[in-house]
Every structure is written in C-alpha cells, then in structure tokens.
PDB file of N, CA and C in Angstrom:
ATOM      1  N   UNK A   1     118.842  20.451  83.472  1.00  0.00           N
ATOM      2  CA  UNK A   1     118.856  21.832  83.881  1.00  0.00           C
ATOM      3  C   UNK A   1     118.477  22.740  82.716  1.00  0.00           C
ATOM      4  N   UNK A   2     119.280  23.021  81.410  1.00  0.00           N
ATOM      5  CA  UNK A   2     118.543  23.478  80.201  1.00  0.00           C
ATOM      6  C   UNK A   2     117.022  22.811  79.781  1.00  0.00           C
ATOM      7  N   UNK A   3     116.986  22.169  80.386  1.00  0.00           N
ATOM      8  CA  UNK A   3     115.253  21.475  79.582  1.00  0.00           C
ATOM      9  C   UNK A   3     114.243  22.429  81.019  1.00  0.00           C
ATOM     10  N   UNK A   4     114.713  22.480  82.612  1.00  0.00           N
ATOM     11  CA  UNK A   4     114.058  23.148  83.119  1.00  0.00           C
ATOM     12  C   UNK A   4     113.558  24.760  82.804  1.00  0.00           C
ATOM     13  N   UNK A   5     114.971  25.574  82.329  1.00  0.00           N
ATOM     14  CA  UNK A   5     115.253  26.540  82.076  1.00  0.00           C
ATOM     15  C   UNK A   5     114.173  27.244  80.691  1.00  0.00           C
ATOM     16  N   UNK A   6     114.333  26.554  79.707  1.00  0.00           N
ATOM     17  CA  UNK A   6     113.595  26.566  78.822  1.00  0.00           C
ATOM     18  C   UNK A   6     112.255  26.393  78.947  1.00  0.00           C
ATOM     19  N   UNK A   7     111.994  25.300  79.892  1.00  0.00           N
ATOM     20  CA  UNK A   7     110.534  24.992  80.308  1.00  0.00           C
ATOM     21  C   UNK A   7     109.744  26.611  81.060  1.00  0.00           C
ATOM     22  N   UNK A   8     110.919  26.602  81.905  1.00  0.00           N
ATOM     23  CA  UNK A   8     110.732  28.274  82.790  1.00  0.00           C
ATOM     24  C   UNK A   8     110.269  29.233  81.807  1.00  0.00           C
ATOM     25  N   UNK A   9     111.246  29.423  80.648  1.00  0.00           N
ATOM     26  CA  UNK A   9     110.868  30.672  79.931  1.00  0.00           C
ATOM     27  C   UNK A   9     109.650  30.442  79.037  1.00  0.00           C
ATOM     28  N   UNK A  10     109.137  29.248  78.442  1.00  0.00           N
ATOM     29  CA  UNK A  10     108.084  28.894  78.083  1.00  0.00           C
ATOM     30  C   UNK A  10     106.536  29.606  78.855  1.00  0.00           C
ATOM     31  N   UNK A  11     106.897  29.131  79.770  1.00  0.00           N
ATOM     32  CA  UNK A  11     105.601  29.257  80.759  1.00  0.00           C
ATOM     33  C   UNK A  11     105.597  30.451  81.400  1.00  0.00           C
ATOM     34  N   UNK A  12     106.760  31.205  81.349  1.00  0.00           N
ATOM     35  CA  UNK A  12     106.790  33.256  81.825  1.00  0.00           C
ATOM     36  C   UNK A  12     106.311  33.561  80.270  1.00  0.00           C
ATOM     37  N   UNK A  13     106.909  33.026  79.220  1.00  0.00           N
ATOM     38  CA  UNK A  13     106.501  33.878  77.761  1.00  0.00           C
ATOM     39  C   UNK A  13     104.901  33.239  77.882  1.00  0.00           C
ATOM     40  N   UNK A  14     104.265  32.239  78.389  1.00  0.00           N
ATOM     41  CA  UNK A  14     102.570  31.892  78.047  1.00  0.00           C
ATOM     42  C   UNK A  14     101.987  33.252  78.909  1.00  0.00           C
ATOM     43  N   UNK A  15     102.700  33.329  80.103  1.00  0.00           N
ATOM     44  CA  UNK A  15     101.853  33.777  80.626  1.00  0.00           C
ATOM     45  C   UNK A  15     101.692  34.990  81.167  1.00  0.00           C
ATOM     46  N   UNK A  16     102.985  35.972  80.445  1.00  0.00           N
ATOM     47  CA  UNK A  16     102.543  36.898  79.939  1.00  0.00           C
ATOM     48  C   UNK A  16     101.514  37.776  78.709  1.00  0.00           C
ATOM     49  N   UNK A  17     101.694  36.462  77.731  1.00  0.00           N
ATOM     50  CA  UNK A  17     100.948  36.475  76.881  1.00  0.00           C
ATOM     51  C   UNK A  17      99.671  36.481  77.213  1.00  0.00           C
ATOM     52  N   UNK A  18      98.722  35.489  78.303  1.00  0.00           N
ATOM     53  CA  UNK A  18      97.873  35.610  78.315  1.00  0.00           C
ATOM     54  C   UNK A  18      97.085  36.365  79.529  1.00  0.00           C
ATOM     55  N   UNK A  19      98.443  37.119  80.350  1.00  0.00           N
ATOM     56  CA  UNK A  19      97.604  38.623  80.600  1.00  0.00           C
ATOM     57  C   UNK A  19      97.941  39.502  79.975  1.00  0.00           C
ATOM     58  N   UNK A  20      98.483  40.014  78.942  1.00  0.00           N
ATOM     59  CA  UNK A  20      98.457  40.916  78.162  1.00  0.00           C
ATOM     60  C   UNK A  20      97.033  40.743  77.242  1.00  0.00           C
ATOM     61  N   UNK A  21      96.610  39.587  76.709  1.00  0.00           N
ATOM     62  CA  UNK A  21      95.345  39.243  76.217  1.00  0.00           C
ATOM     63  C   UNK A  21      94.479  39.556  76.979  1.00  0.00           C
ATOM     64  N   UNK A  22      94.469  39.081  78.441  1.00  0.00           N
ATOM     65  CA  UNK A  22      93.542  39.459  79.321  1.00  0.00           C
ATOM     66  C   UNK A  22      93.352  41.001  79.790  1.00  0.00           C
ATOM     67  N   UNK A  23      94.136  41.586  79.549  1.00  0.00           N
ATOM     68  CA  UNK A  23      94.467  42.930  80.058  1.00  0.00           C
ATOM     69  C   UNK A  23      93.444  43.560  78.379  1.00  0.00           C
ATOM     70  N   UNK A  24      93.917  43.038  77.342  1.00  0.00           N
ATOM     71  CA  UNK A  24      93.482  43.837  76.179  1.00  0.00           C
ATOM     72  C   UNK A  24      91.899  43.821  76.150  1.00  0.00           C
ATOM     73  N   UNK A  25      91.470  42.378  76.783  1.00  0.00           N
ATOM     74  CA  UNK A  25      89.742  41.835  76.861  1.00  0.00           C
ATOM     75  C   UNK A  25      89.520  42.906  77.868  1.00  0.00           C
ATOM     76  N   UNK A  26      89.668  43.139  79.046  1.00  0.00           N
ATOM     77  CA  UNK A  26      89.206  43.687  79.527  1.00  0.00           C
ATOM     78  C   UNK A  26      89.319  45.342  79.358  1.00  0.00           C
ATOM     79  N   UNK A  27      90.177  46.008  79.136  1.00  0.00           N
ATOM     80  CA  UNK A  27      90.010  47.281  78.518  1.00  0.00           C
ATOM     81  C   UNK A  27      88.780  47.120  77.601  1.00  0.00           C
ATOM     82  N   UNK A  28      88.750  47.048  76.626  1.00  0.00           N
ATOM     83  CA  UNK A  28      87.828  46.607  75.732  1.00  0.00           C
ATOM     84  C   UNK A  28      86.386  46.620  75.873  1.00  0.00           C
ATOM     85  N   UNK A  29      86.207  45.755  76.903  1.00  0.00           N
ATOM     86  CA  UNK A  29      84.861  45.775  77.940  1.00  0.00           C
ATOM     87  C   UNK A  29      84.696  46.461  78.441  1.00  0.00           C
ATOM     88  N   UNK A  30      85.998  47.522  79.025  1.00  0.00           N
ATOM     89  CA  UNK A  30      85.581  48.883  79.479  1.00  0.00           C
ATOM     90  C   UNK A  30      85.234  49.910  78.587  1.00  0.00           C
ATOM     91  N   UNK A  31      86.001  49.582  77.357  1.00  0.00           N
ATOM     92  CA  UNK A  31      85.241  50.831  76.303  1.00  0.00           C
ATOM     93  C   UNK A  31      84.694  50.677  75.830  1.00  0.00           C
ATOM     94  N   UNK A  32      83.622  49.441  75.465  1.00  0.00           N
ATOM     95  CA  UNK A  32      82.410  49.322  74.913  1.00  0.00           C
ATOM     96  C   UNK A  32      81.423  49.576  76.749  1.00  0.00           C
ATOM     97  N   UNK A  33      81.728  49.253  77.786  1.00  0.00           N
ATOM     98  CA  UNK A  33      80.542  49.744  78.411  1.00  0.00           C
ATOM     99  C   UNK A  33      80.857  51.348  78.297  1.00  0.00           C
ATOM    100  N   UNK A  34      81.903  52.216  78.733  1.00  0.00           N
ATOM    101  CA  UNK A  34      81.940  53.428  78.591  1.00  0.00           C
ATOM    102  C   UNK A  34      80.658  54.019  77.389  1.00  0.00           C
ATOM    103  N   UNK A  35      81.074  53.721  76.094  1.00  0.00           N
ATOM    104  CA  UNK A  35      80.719  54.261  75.132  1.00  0.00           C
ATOM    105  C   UNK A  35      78.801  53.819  75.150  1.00  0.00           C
ATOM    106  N   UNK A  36      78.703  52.415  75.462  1.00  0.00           N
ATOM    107  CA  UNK A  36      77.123  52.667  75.264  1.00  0.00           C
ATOM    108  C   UNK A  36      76.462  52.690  76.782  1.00  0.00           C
ATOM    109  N   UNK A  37      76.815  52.906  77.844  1.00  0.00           N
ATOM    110  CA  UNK A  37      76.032  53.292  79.130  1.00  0.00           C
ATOM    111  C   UNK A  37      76.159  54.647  79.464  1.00  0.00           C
ATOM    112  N   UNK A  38      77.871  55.070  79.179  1.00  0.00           N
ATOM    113  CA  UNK A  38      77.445  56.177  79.745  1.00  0.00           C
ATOM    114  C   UNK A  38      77.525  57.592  78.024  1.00  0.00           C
ATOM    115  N   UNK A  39      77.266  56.864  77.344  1.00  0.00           N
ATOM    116  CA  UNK A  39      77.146  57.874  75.954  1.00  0.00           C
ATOM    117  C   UNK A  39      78.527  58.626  75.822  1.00  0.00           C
ATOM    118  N   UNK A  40      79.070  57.976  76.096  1.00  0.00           N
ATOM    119  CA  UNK A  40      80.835  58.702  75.885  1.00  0.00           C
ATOM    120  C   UNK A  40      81.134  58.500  74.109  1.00  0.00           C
ATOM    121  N   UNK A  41      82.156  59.436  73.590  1.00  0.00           N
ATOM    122  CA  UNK A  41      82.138  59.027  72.098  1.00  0.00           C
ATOM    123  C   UNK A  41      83.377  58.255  72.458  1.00  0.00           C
ATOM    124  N   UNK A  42      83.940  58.047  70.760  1.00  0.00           N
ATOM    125  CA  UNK A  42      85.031  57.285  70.949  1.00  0.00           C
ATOM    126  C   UNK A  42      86.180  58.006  71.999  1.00  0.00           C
ATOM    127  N   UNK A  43      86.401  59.181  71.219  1.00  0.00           N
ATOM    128  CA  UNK A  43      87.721  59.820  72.368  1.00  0.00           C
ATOM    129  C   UNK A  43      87.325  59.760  73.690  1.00  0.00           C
ATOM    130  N   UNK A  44      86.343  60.365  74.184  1.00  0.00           N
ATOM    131  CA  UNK A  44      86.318  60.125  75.201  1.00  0.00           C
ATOM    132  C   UNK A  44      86.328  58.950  76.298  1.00  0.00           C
ATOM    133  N   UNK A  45      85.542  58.167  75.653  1.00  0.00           N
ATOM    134  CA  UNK A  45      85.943  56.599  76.501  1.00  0.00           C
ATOM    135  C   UNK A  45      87.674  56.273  76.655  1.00  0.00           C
ATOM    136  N   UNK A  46      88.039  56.104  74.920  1.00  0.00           N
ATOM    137  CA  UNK A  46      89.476  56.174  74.931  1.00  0.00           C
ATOM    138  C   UNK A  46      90.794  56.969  76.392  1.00  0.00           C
ATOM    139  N   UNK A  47      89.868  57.727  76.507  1.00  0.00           N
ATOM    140  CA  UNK A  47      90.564  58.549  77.206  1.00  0.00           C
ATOM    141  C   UNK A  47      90.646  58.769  78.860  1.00  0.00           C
ATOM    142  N   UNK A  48      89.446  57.603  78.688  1.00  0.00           N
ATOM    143  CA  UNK A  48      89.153  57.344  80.448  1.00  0.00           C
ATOM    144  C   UNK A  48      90.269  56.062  80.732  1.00  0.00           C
ATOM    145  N   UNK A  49      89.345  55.446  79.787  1.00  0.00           N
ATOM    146  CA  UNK A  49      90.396  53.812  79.755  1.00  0.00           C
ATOM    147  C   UNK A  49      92.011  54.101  79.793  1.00  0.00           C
ATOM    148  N   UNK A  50      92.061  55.206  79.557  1.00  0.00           N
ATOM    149  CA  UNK A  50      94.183  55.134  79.592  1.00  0.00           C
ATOM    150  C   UNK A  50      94.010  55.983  80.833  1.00  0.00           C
ATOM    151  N   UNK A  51      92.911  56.673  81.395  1.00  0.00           N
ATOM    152  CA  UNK A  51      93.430  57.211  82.429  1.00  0.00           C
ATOM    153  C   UNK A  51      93.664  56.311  83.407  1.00  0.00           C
ATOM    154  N   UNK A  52      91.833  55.624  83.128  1.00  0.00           N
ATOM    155  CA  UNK A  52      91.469  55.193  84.183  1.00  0.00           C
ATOM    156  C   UNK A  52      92.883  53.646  84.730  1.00  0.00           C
ATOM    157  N   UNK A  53      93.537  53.468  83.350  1.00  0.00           N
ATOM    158  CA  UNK A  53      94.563  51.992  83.283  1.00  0.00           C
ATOM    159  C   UNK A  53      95.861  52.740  84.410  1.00  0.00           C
ATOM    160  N   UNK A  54      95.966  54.062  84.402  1.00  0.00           N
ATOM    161  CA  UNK A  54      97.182  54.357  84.972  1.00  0.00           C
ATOM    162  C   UNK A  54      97.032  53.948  86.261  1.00  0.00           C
ATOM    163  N   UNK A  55      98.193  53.388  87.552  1.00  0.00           N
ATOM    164  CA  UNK A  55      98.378  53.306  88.414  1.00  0.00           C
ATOM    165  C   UNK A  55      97.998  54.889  89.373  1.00  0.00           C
ATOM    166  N   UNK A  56      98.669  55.762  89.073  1.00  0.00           N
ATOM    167  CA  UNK A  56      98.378  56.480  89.517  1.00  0.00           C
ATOM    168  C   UNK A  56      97.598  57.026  90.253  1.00  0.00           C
ATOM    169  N   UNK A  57      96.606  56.636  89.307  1.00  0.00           N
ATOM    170  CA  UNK A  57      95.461  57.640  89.495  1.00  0.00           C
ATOM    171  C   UNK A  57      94.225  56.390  90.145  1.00  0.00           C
ATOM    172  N   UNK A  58      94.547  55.279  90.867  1.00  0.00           N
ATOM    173  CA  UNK A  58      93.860  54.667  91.138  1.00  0.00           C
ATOM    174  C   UNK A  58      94.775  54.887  92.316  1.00  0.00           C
ATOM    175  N   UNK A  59      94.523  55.618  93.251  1.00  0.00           N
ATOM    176  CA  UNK A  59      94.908  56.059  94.557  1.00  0.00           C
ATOM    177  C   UNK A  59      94.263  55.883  95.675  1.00  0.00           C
ATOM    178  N   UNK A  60      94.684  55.996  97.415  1.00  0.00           N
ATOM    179  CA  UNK A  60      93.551  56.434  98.195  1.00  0.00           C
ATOM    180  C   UNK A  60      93.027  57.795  98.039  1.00  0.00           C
ATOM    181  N   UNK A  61      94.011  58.293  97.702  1.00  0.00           N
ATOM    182  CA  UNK A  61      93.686  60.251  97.525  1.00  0.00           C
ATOM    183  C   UNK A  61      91.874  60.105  96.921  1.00  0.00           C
ATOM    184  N   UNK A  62      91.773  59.265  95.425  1.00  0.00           N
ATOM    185  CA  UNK A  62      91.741  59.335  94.803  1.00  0.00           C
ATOM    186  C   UNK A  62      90.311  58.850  94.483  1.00  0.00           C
ATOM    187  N   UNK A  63      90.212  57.547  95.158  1.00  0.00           N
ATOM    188  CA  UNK A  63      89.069  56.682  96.225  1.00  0.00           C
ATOM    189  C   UNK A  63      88.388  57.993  97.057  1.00  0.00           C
ATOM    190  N   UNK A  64      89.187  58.458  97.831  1.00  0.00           N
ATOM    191  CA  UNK A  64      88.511  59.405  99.153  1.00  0.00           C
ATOM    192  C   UNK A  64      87.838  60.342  98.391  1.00  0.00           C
ATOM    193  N   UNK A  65      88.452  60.932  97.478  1.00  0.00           N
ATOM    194  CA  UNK A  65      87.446  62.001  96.949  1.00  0.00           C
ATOM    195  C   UNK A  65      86.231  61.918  96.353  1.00  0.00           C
ATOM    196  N   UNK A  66      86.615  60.663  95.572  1.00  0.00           N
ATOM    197  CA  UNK A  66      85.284  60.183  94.709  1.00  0.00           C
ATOM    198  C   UNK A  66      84.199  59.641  95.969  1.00  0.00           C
ATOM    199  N   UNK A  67      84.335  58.851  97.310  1.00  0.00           N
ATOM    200  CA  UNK A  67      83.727  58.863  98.107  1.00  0.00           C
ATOM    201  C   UNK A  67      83.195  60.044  98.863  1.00  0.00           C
ATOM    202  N   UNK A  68      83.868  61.286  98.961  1.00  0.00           N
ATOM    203  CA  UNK A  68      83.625  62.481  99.861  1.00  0.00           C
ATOM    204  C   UNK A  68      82.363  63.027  98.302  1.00  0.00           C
ATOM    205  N   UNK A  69      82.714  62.973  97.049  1.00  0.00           N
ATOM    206  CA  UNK A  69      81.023  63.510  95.700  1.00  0.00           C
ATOM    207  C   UNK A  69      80.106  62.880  96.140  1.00  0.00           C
ATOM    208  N   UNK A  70      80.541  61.235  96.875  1.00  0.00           N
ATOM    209  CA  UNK A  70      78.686  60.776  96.604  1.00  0.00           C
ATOM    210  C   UNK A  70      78.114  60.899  98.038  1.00  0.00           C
ATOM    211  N   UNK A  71      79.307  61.114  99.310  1.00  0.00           N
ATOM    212  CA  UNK A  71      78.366  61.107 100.465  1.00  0.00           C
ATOM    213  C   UNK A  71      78.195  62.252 100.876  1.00  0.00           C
ATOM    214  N   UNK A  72      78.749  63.760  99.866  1.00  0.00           N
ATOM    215  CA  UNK A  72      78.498  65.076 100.665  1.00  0.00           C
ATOM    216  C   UNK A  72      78.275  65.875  99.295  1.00  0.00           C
ATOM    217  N   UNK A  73      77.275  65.780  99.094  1.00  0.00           N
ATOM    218  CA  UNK A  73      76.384  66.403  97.601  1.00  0.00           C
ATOM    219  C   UNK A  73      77.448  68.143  97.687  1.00  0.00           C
ATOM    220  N   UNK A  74      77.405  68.130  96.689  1.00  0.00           N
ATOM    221  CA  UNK A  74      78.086  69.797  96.151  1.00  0.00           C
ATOM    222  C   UNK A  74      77.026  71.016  97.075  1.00  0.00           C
ATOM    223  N   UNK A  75      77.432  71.939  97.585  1.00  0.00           N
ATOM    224  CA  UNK A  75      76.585  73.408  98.308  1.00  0.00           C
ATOM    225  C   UNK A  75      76.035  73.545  96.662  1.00  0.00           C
ATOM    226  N   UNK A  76      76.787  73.665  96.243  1.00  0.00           N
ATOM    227  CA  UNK A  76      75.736  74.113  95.058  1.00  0.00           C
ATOM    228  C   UNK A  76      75.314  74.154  94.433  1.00  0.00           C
ATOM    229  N   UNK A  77      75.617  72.806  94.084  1.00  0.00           N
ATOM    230  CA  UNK A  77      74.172  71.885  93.348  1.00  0.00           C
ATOM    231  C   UNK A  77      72.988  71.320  94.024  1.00  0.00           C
ATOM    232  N   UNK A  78      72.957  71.447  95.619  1.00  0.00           N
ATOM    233  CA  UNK A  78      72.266  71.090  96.536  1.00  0.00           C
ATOM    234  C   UNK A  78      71.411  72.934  96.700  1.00  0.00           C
ATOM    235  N   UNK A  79      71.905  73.914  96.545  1.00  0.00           N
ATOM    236  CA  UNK A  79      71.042  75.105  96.473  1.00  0.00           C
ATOM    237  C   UNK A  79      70.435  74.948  95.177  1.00  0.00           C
ATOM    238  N   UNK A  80      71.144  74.709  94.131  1.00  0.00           N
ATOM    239  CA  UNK A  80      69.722  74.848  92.205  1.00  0.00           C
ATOM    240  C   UNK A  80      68.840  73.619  92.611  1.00  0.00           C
ATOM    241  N   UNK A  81      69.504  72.567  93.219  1.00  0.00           N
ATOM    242  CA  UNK A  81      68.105  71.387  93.301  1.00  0.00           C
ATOM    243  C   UNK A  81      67.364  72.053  94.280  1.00  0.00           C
ATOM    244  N   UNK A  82      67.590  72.703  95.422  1.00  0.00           N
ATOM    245  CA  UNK A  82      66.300  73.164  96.571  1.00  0.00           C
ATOM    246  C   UNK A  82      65.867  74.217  95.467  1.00  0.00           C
ATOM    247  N   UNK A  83      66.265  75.571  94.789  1.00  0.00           N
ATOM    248  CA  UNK A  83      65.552  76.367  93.956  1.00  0.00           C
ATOM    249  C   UNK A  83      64.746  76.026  93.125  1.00  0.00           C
ATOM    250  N   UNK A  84      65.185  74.937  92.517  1.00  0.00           N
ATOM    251  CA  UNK A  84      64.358  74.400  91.484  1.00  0.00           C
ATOM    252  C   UNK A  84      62.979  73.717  91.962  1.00  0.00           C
ATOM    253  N   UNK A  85      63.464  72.724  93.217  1.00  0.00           N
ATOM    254  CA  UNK A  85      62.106  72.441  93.833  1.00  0.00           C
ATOM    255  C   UNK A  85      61.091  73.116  94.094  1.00  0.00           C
ATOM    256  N   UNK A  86      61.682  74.653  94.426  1.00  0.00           N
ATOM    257  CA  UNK A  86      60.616  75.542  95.370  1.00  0.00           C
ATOM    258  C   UNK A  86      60.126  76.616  93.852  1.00  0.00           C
ATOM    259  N   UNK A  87      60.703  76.311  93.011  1.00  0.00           N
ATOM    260  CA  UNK A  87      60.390  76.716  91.733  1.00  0.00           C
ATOM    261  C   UNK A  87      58.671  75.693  91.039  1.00  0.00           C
ATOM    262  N   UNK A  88      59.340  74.073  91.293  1.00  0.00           N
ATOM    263  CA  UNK A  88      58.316  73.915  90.885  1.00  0.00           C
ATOM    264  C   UNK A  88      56.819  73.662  91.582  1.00  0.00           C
ATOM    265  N   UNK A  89      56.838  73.917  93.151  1.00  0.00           N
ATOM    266  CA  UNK A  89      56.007  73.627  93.811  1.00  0.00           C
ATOM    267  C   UNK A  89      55.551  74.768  93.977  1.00  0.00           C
ATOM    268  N   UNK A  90      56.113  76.412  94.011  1.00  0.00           N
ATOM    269  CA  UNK A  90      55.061  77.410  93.626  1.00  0.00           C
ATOM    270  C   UNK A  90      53.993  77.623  91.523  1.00  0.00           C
ATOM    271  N   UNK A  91      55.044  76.789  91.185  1.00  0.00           N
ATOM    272  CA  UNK A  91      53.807  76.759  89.574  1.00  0.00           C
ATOM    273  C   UNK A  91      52.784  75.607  89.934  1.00  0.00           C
ATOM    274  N   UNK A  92      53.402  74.775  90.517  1.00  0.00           N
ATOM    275  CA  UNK A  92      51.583  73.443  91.039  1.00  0.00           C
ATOM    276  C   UNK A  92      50.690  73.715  91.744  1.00  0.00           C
ATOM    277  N   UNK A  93      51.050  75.374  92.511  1.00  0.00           N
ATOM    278  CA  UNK A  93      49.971  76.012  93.743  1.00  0.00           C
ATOM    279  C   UNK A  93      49.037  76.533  92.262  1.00  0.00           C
ATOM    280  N   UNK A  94      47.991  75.983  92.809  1.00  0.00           N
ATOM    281  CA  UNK A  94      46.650  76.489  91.722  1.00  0.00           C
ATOM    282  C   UNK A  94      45.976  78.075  91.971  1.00  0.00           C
ATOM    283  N   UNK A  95      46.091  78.435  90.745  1.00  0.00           N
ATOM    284  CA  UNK A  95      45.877  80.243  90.902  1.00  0.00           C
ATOM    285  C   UNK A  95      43.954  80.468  91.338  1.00  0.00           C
ATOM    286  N   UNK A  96      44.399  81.317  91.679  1.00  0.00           N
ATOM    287  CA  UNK A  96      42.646  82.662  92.781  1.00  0.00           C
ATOM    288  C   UNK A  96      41.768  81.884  91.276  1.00  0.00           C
ATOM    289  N   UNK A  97      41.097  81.695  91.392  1.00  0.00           N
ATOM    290  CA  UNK A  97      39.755  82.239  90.107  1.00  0.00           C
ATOM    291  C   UNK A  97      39.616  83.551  89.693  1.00  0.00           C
ATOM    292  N   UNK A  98      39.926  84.629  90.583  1.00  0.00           N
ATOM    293  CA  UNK A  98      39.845  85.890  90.377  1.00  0.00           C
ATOM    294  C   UNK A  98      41.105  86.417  89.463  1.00  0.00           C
ATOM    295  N   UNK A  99      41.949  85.525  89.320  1.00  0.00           N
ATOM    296  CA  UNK A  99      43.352  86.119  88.375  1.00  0.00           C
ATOM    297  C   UNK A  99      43.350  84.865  87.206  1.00  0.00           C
ATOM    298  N   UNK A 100      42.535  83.982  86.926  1.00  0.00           N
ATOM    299  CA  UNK A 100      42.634  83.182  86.073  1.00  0.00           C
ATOM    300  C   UNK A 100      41.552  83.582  85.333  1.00  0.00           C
ATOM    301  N   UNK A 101      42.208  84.052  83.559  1.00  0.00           N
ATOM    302  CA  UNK A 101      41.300  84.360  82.501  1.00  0.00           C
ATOM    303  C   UNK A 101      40.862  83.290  81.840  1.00  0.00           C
ATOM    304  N   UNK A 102      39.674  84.044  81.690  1.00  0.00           N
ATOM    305  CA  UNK A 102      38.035  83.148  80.754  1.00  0.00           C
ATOM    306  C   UNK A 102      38.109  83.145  79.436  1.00  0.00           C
ATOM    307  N   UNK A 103      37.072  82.524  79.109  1.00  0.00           N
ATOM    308  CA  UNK A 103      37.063  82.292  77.619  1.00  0.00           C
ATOM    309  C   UNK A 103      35.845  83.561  77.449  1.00  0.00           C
ATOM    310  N   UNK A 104      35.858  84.500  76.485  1.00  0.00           N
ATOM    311  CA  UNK A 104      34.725  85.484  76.504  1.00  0.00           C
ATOM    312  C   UNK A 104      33.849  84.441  75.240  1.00  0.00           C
ATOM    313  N   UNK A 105      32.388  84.531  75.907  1.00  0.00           N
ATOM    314  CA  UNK A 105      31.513  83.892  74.391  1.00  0.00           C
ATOM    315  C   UNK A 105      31.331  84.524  73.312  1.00  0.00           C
ATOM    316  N   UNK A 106      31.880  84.286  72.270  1.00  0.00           N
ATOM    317  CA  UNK A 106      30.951  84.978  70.901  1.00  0.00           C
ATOM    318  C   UNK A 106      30.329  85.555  70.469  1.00  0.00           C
ATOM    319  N   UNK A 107      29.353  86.739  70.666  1.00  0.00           N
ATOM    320  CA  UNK A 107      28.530  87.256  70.379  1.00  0.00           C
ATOM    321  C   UNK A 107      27.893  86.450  68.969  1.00  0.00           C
ATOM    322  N   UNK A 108      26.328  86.161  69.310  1.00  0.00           N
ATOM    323  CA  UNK A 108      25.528  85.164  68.393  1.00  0.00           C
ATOM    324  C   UNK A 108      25.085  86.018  67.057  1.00  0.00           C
ATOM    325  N   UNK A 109      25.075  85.701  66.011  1.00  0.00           N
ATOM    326  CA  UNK A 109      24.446  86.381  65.008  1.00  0.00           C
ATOM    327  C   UNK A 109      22.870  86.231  64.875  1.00  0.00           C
ATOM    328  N   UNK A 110      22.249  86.536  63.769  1.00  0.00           N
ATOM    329  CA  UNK A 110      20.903  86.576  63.702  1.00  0.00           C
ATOM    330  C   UNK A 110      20.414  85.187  63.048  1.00  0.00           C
ATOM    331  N   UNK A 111      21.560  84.288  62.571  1.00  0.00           N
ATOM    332  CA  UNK A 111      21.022  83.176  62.122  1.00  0.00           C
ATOM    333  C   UNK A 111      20.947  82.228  63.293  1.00  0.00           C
ATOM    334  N   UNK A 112      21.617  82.546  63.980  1.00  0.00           N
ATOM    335  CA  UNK A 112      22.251  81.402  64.840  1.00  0.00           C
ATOM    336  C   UNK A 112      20.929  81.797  66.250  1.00  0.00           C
ATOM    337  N   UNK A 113      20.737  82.643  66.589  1.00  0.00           N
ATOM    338  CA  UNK A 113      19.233  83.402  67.532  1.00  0.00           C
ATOM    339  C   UNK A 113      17.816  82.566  66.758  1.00  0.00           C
ATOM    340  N   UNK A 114      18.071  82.900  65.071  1.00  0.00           N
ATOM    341  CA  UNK A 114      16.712  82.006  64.646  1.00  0.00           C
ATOM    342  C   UNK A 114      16.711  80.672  64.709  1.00  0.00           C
ATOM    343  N   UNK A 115      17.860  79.950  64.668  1.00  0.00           N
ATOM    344  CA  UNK A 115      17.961  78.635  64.540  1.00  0.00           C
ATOM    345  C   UNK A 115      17.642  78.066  66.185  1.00  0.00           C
ATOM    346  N   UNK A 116      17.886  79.075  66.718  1.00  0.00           N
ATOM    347  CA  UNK A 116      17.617  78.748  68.299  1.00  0.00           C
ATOM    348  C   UNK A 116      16.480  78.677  68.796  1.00  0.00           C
ATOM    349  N   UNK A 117      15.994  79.579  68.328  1.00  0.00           N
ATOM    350  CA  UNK A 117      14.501  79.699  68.549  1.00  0.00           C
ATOM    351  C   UNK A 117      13.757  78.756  67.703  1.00  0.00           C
ATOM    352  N   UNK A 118      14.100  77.768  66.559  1.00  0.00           N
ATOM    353  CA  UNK A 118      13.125  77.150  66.224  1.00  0.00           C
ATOM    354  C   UNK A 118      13.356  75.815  67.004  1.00  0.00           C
ATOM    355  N   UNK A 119      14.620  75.759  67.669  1.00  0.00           N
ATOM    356  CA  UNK A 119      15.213  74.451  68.203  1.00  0.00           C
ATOM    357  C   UNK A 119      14.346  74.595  70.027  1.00  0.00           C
ATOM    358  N   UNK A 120      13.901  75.188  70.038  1.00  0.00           N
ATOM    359  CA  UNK A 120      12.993  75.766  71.307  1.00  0.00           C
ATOM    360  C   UNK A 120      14.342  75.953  72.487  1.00  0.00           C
ATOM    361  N   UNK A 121      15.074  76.405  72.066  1.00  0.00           N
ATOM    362  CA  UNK A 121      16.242  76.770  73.138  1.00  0.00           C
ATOM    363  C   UNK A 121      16.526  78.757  73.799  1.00  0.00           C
TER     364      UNK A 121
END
C-alpha cells in the first residue's frame, strides 16, 4: 500500500511536471509567432500571451464577438474602403485633352536654324 501511494505521487509529481513544461513550450511558440508574424514587440506579445492564457477571456461571449468582426465588417470602415475606392477610380478616369497641359517648345536660336538648314531639315 505505501509502495502504491508513493508510486501515485511519483507519477501526479511527473506529470505535472510535464504539463507545466508543455504549457511553458507552448506559450513560447505563441510569443515567438506573435512577435515575428504579427510584428508585435516584446511587451506586447507578452501581453497577449497572459491575456490570451487567462480562462476568462477565452469565452463564448468572447468567440461570438470575434466571429460577429470577421462576418459583419465595421459601417465604418466599410464607408473609408467604399470612399477610398471611389477616390481611386475617379484619379484612373483619364482627363479631356483640353485640360491636360503641354510641353511649350523652345524657341530655336540662330545657331540651331543654321545647323538646320545645313542638315536640309
């Protein structure tokens, strides 16, 4: 019975140990992808990873909302993206000829008239 007992606490102390290891690997992996995919600095990754570790905040509330950003775009970031569109598709409408300025030519000097004339032009 003591040799089971002991055996018991052996194998709860392994194996906490090796999700606490596992728990530390994987944070880890979350703050090295944080920091080089999405350009987070140190604090900031830091600061997702303890959020993101809390129970809490891994909710349905929490789920639903982050689902309700990607399937119902913001009013108003959905009006600057239509402005912006209609922004850039009136600068690609190509202007009158009559409102688009020329290059005026040079007026030729007297060397440049003789050199012309000997060039039979």
């Amino acid at each position: 019975m003591l040799m089971h007992n002991v055996k018991q606490k052996c194998n709860k102390h392994i194996s906490n140990r090796w999700r606490n290891n596992n728990k530390k690997h994987i944070r880890q992996q979350a703050y090295s992808h944080a920091v080089n995919n999405y350009g987070w600095d140190n604090q900031k990754a830091g600061e997702f990873i303890q959020w993101a570790s809390a129970p809490d905040n891994l909710s349905m509330d929490n789920l639903a909302k982050l689902f309700e950003l990607r399937t119902n775009a913001n009013p108003v970031v959905q009006q600057k993206t239509q402005e912006m569109q209609n922004q850039a598709q009136r600068l690609s409408v190509p202007k009158d000829p009559s409102v688009i300025t020329g290059k005026s030519e040079q007026p030729r000097t007297e060397e440049q008239h003789f050199s012309d004339a000997l060039l039979g032009r």
